[in-house]
Each structure stands twice: as structure tokens, then as C-alpha cells.
N, C-alpha and C. Protein backbone atom coordinates (compact mmCIF):
# COMPACT_ATOMS: atom_id res chain seq x y z
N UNK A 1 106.74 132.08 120.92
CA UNK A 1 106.83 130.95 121.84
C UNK A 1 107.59 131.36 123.09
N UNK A 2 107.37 130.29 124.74
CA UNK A 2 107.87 131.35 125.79
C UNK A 2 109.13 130.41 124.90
N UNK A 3 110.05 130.68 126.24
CA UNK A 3 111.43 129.85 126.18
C UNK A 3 111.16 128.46 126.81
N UNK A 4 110.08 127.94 127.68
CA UNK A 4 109.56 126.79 127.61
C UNK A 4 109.47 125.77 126.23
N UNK A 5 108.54 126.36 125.55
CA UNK A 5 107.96 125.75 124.54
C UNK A 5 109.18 125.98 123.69
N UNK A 6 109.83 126.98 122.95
CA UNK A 6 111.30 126.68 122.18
C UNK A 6 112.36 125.75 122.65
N UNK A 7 112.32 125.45 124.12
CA UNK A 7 113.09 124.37 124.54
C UNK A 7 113.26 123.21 124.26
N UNK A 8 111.54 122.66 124.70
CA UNK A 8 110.85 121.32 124.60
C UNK A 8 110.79 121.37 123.10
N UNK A 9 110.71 121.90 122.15
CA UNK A 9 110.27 121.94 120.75
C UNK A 9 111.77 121.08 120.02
N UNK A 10 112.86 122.47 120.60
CA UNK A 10 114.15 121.55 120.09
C UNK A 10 114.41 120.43 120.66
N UNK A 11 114.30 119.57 122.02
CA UNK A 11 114.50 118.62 122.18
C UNK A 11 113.33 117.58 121.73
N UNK A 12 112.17 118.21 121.36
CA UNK A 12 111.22 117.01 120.49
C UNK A 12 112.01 116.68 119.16
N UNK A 13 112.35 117.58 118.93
CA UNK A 13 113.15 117.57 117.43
C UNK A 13 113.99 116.62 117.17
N UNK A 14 115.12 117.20 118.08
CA UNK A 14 116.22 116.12 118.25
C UNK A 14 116.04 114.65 118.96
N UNK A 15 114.77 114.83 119.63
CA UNK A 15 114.62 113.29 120.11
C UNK A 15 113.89 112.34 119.10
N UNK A 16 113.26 113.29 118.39
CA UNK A 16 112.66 112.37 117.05
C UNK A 16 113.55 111.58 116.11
N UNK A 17 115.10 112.32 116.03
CA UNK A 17 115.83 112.28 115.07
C UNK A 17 116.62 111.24 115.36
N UNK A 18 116.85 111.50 116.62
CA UNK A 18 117.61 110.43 117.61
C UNK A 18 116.22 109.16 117.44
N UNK A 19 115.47 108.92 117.52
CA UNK A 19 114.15 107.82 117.52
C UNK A 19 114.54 107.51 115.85
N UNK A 20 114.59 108.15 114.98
CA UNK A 20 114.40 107.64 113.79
C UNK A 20 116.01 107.40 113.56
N UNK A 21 116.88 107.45 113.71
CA UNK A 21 118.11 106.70 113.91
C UNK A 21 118.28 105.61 114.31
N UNK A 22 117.99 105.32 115.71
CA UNK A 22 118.49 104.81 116.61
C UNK A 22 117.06 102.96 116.61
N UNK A 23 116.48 103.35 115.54
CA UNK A 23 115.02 102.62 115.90
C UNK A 23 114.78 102.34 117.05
N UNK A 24 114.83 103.54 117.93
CA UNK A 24 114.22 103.04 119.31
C UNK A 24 112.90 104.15 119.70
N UNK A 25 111.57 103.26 119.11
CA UNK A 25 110.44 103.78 119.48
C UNK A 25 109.87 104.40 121.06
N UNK A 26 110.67 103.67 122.29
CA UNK A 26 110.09 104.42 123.29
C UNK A 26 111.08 105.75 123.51
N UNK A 27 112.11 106.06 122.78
CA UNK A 27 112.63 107.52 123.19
C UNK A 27 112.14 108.33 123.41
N UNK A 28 110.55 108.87 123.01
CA UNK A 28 110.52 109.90 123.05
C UNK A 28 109.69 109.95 124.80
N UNK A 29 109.34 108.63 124.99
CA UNK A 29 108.31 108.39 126.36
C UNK A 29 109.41 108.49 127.72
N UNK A 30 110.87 108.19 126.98
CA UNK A 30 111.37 108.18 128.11
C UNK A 30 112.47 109.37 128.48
N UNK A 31 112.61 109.97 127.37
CA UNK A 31 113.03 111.04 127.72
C UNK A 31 111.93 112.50 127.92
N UNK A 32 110.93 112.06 127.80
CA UNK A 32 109.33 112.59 128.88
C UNK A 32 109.54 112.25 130.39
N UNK A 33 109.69 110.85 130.54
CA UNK A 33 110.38 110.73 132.07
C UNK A 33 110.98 111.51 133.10
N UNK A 34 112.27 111.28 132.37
CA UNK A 34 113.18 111.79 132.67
C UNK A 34 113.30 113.45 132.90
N UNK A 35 112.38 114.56 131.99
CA UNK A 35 112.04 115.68 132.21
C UNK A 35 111.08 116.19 132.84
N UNK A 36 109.67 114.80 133.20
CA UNK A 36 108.65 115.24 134.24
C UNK A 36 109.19 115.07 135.76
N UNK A 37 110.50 114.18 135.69
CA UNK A 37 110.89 114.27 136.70
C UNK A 37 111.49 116.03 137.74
N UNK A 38 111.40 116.66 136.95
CA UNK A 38 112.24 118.19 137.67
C UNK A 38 111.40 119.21 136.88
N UNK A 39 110.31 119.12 136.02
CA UNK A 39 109.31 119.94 135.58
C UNK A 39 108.59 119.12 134.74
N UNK A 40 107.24 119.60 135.51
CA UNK A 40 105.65 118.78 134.24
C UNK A 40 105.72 119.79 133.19
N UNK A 41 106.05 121.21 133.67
CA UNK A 41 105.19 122.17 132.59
C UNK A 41 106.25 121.81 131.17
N UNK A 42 107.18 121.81 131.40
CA UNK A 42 108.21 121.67 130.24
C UNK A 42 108.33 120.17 130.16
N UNK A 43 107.72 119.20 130.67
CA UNK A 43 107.10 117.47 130.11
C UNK A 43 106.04 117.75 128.74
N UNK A 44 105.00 118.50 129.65
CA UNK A 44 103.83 118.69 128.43
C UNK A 44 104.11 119.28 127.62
N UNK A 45 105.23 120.46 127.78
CA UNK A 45 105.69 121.01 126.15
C UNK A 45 106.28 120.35 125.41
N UNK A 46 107.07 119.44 126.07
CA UNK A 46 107.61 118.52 125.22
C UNK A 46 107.09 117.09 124.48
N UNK A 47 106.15 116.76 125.08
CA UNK A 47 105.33 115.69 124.84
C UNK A 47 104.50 116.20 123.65
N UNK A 48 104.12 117.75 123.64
CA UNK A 48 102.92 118.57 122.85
C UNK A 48 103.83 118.58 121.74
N UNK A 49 104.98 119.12 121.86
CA UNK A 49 105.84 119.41 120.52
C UNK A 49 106.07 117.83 119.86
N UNK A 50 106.43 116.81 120.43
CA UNK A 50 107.18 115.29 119.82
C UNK A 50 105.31 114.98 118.97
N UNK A 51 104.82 114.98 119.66
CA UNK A 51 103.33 114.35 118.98
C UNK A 51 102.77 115.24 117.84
N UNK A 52 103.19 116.88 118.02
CA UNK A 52 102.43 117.86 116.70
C UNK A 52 103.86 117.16 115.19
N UNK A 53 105.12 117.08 115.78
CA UNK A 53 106.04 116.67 114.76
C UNK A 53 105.78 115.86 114.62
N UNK A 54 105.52 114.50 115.36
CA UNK A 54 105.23 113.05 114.63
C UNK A 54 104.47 112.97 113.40
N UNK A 55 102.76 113.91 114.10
CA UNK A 55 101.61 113.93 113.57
C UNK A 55 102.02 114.65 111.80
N UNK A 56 102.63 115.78 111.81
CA UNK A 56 102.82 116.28 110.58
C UNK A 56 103.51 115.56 109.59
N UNK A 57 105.05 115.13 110.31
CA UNK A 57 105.39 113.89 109.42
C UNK A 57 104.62 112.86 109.23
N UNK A 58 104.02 112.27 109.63
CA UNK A 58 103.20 111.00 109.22
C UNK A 58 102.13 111.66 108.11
N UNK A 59 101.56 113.29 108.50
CA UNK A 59 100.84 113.58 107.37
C UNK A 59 101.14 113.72 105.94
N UNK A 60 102.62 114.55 106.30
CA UNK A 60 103.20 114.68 105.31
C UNK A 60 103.54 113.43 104.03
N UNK A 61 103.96 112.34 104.61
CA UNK A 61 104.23 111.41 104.39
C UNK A 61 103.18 110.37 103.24
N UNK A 62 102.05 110.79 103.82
CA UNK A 62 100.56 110.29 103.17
C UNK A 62 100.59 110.96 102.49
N UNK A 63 100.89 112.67 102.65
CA UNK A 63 100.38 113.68 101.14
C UNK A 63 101.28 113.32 100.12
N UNK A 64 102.65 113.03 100.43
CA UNK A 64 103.65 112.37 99.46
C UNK A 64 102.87 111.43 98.65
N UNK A 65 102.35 110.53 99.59
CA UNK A 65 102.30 109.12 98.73
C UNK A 65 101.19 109.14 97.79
N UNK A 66 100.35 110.42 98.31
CA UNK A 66 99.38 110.14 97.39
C UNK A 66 99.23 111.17 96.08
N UNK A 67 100.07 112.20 95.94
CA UNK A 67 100.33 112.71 95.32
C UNK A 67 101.27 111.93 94.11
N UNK A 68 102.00 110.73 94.46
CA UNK A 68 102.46 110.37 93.67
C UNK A 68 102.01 109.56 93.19
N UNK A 69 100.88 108.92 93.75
CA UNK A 69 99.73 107.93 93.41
C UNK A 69 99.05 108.52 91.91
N UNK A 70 98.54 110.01 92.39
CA UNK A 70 97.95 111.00 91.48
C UNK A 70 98.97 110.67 90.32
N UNK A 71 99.36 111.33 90.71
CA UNK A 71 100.74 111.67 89.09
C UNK A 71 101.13 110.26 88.72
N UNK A 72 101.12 109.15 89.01
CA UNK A 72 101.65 108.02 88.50
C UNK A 72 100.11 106.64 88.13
N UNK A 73 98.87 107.40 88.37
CA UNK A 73 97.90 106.34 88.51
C UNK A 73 98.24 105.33 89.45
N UNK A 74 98.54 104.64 90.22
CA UNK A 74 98.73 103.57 90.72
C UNK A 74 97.35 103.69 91.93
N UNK A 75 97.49 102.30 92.19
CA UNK A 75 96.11 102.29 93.41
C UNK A 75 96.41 103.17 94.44
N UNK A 76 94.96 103.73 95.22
CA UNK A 76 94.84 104.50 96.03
C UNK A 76 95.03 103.94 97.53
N UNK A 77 96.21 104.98 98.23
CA UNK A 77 96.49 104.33 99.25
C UNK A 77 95.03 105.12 100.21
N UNK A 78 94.59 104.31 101.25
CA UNK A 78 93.65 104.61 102.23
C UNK A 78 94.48 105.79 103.04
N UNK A 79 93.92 106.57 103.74
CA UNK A 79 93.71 106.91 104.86
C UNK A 79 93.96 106.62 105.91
N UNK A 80 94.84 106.06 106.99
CA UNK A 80 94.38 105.75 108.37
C UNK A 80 92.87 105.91 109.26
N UNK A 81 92.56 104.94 109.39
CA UNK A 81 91.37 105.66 110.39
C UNK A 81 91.78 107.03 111.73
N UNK A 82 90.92 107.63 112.16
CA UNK A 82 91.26 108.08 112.97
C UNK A 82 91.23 107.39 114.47
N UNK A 83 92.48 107.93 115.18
CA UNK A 83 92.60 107.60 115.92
C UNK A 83 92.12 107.98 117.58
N UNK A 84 91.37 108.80 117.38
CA UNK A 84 90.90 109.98 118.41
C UNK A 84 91.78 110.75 119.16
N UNK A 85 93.21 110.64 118.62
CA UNK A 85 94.03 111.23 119.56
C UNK A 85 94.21 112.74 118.86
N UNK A 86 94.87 114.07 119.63
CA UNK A 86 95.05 114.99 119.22
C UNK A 86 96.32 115.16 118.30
């Protein structure tokens, strides 16, 4: 990764953590703001990194549940539809 993308990666990180603390859902849009303001290229790394972490946790999250679905019989949780986003 350059030092761009390791940058934006740790502050997706920590802004997620800070979001899932703090229950404040627009953190991660506004501290995108605040960094497209004095560089886009390191906005979009950071925007690219907060959305690939969201995306995995939320996957992760489903493989949990349904794995324990498996192992415990209980009803099958759905899927999300897709959303067309990347």
C-alpha cells in the first residue's frame, strides 16, 4: 500500500470505531469533508477504505449469524438484497 492508502485506511479504522461508539452515523461522511477539503486523492482512499471495512463487517456479521443458525437449527436469516453499491 502507498502511504496514502495506509493513512486513509487507519483513519477509516479509527473513524469507524469512533462511529460505533459514539452512535454517530454521519462520522465517517464528515470526516470525508473535512479531508477532501486539502486532498481528494487521500478523500477517496479514505472513503474506499471506511466502505471495504463497513462492507466486511456487515459480512462478517451475517456469516456469524448464520453459522449459528446452522449449528443451532433456528430459522434462516435472509440475505440483504443487493444494493448495487461497491
Amino acid at each position: 500500500m502507498s502511504a496514502t492508502n495506509d493513512l486513509a485506511d487507519a483513519l477509516a479504522r479509527d473513524t469507524i470505531e469512533a462511529m460505533a461508539e459514539t452512535g454517530d452515523d454521519q462520522l465517517v461522511a464528515e470526516v470525508a469533508r473535512v479531508i477532501g477539503a486539502t486532498s481528494t486523492t487521500t478523500q477517496e482512499a479514505f472513503l474506499t477504505a471506511a466502505r471495504v471495512r463497513m462492507a466486511e463487517q456487515r459480512g462478517r456479521a451475517f456469516l456469524e449469524a448464520r453459522i449459528r443458525e446452522i449449528r443451532t437449527g433456528s430459522a434462516r436469516t435472509e440475505a440483504p438484497q443487493d444494493s448495487g453499491n461497491d
